[in-house]
N, C-alpha and C. Protein backbone atom coordinates (compact mmCIF):
# COMPACT_ATOMS: atom_id res chain seq x y z
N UNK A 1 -54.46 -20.12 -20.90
CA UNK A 1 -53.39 -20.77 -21.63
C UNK A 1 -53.69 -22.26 -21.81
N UNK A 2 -53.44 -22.70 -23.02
CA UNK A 2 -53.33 -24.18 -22.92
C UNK A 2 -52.27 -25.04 -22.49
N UNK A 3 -52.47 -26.37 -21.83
CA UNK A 3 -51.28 -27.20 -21.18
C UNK A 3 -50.30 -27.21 -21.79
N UNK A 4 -50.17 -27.10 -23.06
CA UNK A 4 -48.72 -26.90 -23.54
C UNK A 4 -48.03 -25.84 -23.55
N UNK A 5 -48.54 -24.78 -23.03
CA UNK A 5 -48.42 -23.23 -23.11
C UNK A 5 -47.91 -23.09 -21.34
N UNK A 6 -49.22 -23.72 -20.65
CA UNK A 6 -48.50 -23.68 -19.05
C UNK A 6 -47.20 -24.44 -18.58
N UNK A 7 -46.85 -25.38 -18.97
CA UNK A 7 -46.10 -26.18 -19.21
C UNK A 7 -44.67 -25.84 -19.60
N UNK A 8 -44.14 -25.00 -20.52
CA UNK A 8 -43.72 -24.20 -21.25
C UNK A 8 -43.27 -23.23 -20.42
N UNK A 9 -44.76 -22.66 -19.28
CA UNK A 9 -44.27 -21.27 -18.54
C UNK A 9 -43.28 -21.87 -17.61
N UNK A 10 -44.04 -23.10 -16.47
CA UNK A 10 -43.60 -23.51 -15.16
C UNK A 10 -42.05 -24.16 -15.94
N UNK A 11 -41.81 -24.86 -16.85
CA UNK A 11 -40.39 -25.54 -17.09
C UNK A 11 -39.16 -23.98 -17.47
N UNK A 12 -39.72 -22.85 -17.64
CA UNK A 12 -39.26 -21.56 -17.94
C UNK A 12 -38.61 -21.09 -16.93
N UNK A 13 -40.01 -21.21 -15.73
CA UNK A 13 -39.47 -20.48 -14.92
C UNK A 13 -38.82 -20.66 -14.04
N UNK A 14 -38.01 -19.92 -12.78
CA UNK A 14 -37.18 -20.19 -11.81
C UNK A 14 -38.14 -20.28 -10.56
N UNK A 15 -39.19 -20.53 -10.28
CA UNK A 15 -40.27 -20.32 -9.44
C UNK A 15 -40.07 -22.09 -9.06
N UNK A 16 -40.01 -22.68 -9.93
CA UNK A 16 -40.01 -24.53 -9.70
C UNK A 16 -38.79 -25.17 -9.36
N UNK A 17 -38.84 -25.83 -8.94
CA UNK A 17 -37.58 -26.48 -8.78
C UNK A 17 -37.74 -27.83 -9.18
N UNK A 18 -38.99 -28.40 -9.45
CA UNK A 18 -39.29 -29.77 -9.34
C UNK A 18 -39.17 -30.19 -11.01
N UNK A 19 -39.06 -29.08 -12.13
CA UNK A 19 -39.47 -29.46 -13.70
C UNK A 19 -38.41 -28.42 -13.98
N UNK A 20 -37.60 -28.92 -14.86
CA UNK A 20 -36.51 -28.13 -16.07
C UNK A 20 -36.17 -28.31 -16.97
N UNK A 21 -35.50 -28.28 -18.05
CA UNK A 21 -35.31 -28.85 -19.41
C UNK A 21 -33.92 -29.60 -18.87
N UNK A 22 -33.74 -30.37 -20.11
CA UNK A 22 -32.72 -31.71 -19.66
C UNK A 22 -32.29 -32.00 -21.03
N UNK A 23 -31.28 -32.68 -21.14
CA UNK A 23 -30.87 -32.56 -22.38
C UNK A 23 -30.53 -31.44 -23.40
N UNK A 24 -29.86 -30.25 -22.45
CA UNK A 24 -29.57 -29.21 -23.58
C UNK A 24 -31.25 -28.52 -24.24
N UNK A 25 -32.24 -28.75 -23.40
CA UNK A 25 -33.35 -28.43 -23.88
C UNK A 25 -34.53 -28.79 -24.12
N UNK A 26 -34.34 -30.39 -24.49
CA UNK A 26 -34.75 -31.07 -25.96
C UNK A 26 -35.42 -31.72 -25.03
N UNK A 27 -35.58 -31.88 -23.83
CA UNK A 27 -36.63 -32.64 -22.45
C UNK A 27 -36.95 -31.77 -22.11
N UNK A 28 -38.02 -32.41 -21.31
CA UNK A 28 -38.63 -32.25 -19.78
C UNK A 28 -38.12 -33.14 -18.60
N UNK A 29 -37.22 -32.30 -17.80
CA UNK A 29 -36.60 -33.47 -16.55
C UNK A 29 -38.27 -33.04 -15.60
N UNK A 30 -38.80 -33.96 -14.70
CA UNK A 30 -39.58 -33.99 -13.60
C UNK A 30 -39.24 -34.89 -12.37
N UNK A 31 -39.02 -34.20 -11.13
CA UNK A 31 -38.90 -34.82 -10.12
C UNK A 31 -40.44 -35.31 -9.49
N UNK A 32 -40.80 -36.52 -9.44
CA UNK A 32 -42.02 -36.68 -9.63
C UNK A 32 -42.65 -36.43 -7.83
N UNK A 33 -41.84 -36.72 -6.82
CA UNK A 33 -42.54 -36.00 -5.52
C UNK A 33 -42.55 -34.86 -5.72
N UNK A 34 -41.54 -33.98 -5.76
CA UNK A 34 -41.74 -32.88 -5.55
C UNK A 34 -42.48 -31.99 -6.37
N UNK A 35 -43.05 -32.44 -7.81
CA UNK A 35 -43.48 -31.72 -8.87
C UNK A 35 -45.32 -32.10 -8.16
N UNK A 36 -45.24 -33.18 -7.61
CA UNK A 36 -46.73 -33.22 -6.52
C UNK A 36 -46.83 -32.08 -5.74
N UNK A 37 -45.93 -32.01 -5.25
CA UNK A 37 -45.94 -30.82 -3.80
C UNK A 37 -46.19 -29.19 -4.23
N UNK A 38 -44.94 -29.09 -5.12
CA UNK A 38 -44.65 -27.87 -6.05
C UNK A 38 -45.51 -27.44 -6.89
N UNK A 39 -46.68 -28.46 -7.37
CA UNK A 39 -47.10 -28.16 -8.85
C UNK A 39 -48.85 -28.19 -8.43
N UNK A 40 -48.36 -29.71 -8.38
CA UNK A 40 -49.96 -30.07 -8.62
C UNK A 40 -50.86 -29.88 -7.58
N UNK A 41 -50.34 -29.66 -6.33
CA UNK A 41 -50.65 -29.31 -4.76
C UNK A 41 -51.31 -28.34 -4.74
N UNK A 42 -51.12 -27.37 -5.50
CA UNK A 42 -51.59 -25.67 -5.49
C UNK A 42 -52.82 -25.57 -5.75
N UNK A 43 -53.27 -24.55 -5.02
CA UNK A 43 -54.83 -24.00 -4.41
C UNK A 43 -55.20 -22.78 -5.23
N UNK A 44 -56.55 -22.46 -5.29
CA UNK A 44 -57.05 -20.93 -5.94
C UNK A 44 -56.04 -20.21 -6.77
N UNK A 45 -55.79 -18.91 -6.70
CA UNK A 45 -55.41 -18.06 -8.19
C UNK A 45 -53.47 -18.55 -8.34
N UNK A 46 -52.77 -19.57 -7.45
CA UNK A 46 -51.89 -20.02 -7.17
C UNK A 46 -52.02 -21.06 -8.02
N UNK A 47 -52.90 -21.99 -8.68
CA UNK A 47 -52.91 -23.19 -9.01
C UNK A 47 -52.88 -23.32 -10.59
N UNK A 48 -51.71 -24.33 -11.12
CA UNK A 48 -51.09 -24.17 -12.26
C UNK A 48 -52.17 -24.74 -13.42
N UNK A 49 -52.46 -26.06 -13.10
CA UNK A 49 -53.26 -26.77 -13.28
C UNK A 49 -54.58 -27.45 -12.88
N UNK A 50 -55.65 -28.33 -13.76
CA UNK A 50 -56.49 -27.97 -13.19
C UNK A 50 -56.53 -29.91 -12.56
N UNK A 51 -55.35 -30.66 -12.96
CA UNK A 51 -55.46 -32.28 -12.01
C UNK A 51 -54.57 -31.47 -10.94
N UNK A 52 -54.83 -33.15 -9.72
CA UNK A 52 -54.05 -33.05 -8.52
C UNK A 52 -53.42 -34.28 -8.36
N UNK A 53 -53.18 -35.10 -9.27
CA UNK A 53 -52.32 -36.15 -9.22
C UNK A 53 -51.77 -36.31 -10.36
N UNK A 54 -50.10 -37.51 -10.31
CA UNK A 54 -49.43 -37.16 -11.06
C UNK A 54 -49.80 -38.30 -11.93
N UNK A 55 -50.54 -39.36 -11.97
CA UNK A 55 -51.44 -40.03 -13.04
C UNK A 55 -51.93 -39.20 -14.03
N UNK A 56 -52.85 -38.17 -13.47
CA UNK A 56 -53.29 -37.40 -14.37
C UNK A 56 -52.67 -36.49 -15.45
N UNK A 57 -52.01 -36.16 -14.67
CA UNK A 57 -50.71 -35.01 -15.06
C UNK A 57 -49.59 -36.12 -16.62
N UNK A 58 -49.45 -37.19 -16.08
CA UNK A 58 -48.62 -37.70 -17.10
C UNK A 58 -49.65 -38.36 -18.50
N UNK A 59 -51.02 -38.60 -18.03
CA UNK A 59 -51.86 -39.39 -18.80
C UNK A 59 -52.15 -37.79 -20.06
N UNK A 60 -52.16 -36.59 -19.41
CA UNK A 60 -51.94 -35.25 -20.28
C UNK A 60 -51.14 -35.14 -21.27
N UNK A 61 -49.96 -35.66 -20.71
CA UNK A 61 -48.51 -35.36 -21.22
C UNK A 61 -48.59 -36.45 -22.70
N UNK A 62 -49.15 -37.49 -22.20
CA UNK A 62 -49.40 -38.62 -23.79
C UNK A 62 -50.21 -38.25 -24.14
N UNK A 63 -51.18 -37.60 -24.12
CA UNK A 63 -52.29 -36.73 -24.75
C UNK A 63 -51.97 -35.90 -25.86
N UNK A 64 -50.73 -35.05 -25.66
CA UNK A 64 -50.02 -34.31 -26.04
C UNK A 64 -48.79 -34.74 -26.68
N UNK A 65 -48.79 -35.93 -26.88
CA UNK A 65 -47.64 -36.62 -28.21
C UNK A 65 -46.40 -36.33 -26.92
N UNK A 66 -46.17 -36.36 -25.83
CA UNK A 66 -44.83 -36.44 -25.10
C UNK A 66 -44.78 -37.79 -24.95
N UNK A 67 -43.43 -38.46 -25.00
CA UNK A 67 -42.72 -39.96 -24.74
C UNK A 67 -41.96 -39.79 -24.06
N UNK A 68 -41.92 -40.95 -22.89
CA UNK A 68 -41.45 -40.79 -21.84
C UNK A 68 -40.03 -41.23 -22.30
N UNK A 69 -39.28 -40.76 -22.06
CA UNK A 69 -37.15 -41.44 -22.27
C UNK A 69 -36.80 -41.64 -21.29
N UNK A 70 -36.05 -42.77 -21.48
CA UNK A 70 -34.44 -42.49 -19.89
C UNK A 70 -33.43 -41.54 -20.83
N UNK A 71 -33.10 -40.86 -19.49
CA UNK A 71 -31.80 -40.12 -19.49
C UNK A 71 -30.40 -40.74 -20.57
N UNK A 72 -30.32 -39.86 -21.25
CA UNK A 72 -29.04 -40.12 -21.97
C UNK A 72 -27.65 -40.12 -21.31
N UNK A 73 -27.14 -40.65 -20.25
CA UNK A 73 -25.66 -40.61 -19.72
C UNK A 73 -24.71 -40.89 -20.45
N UNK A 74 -24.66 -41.14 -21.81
CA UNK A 74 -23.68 -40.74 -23.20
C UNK A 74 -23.14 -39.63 -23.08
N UNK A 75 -24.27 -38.70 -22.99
CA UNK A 75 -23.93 -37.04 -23.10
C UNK A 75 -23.73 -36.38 -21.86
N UNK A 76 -22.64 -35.60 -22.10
CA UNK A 76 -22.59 -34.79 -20.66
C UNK A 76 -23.66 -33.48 -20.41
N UNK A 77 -24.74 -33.40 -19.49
CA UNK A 77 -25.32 -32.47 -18.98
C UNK A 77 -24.45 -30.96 -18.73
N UNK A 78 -25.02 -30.02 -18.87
CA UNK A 78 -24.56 -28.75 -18.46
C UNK A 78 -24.90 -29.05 -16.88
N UNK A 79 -23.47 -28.49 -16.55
CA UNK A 79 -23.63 -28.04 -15.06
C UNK A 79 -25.32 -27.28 -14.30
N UNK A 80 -25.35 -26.50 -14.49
CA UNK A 80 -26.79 -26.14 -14.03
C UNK A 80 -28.33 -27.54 -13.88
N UNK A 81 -27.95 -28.48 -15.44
CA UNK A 81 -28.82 -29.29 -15.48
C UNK A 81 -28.53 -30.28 -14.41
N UNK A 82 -26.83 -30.85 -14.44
CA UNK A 82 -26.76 -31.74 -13.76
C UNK A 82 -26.47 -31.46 -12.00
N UNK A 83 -26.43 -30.40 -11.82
CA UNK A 83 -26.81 -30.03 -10.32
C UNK A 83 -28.35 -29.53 -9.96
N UNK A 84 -29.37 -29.58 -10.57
CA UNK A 84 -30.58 -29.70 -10.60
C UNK A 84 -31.01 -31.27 -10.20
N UNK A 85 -30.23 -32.39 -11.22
CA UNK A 85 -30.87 -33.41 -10.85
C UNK A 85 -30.64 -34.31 -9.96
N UNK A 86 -28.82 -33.84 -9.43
CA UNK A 86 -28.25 -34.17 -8.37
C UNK A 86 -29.05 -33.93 -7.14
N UNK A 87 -29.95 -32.54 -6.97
CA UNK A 87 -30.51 -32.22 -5.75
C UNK A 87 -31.98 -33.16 -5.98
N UNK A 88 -32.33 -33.21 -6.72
CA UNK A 88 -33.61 -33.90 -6.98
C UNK A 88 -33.83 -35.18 -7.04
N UNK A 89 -32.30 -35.83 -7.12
CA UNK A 89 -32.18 -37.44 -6.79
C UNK A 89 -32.04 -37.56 -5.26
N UNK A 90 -31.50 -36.63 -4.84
CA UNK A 90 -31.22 -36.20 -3.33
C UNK A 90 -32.37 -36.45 -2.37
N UNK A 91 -33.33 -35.18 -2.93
CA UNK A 91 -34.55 -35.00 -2.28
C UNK A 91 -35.69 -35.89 -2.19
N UNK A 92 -35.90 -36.28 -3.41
CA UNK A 92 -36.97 -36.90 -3.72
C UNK A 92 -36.69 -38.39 -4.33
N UNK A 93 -36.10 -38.67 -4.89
CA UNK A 93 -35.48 -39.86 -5.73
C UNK A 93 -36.52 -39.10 -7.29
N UNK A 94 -37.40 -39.95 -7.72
CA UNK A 94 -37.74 -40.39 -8.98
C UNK A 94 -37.46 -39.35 -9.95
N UNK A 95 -36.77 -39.40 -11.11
CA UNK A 95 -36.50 -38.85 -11.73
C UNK A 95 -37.61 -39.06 -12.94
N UNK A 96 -38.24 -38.38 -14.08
CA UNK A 96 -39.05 -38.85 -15.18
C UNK A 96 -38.43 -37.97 -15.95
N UNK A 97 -38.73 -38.16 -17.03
CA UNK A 97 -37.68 -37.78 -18.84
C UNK A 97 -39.16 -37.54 -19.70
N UNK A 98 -39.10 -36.52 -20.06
CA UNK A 98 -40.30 -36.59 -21.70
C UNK A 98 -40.26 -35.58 -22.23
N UNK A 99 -40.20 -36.47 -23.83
CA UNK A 99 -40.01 -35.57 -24.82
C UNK A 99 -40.96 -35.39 -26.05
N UNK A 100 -41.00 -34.37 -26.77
CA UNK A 100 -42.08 -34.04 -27.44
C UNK A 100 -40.90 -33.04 -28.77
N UNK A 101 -40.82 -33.67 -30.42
CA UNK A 101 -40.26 -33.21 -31.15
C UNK A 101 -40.21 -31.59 -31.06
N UNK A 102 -41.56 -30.98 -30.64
CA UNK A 102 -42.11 -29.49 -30.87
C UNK A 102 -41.87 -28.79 -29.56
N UNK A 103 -42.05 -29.68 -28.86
CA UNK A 103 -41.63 -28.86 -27.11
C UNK A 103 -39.80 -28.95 -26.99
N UNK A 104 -39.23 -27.74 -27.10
CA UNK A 104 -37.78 -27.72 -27.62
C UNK A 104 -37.27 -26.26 -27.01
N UNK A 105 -36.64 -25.79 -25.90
CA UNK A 105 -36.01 -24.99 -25.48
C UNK A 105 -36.37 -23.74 -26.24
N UNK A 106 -35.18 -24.14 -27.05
CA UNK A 106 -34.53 -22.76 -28.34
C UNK A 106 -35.84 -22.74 -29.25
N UNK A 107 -36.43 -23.50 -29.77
CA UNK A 107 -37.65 -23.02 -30.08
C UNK A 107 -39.17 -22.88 -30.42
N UNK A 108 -39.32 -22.06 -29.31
CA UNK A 108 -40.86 -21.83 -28.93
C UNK A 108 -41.62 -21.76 -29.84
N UNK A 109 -41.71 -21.09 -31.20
CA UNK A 109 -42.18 -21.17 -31.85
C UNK A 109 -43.06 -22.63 -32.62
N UNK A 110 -42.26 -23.45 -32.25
CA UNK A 110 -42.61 -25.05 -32.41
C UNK A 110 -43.92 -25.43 -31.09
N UNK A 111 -44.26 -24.63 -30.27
CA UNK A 111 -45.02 -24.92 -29.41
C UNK A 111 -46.89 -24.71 -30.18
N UNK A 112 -46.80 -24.14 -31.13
CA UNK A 112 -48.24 -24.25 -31.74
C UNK A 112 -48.41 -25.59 -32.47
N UNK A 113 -47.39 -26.55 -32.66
CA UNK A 113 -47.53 -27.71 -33.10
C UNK A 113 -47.66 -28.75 -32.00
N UNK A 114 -47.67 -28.29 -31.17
CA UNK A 114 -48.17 -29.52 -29.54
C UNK A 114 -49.61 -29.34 -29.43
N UNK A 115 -50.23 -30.54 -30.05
CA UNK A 115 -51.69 -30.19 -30.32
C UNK A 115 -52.24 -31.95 -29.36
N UNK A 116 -53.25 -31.95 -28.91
CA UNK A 116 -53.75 -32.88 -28.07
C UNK A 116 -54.14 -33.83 -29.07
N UNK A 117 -53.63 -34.86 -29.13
CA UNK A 117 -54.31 -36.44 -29.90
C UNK A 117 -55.94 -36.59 -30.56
């Protein structure tokens, strides 16, 4: 799979706790310790990716046309989102925001347009 494709899986799935969509979708929320521990930490047929730090991991992400945002607190979060980031300000503190026009919840189909710089 390509990084925008793995990316896509781990923010999908319920397996992470450290990466979810934010904003109704339209983000990537990342808790940046724990997405170290959770993510980039991982060993042999377990391992998501192929960096181990989160330099690397974000220097990808601008590779890939993502811009980093602050959080919109205008808008109210769905419950699920905003008790995600409640535990993750909790746990870890750092919160990170990035967005990418084509990387979009509702639709995937927009994910063949996340093409590397």
């Amino acid at each position: 799979l390509s990084f925008p494709q793995r990316l896509w899986k781990i923010v999908e799935s319920d397996q992470f706790k450290s990466i979810w969509w934010s904003e109704g979708g339209k983000c990537v929320a990342i808790n940046e310790g724990l997405f170290e521990e959770e993510v980039l930490e991982r060993k042999g047929p377990m391992q998501v990716f192929a960096m181990k730090k989160m330099n690397s991991f974000l220097r990808k992400l601008n590779l890939y046309g993502f811009t980093k945002t602050k959080r919109n607190f205008t808008r109210s979060a769905s419950l699920p989102e905003f008790l995600a980031e409640e535990a993750a300000i909790a746990a870890h503190g750092k919160l990170l925001y990035y967005y990418n026009p084509s990387f979009h919840r509702e639709y995937p189909h927009l994910l063949e347009n996340v093409r590397r710089r």
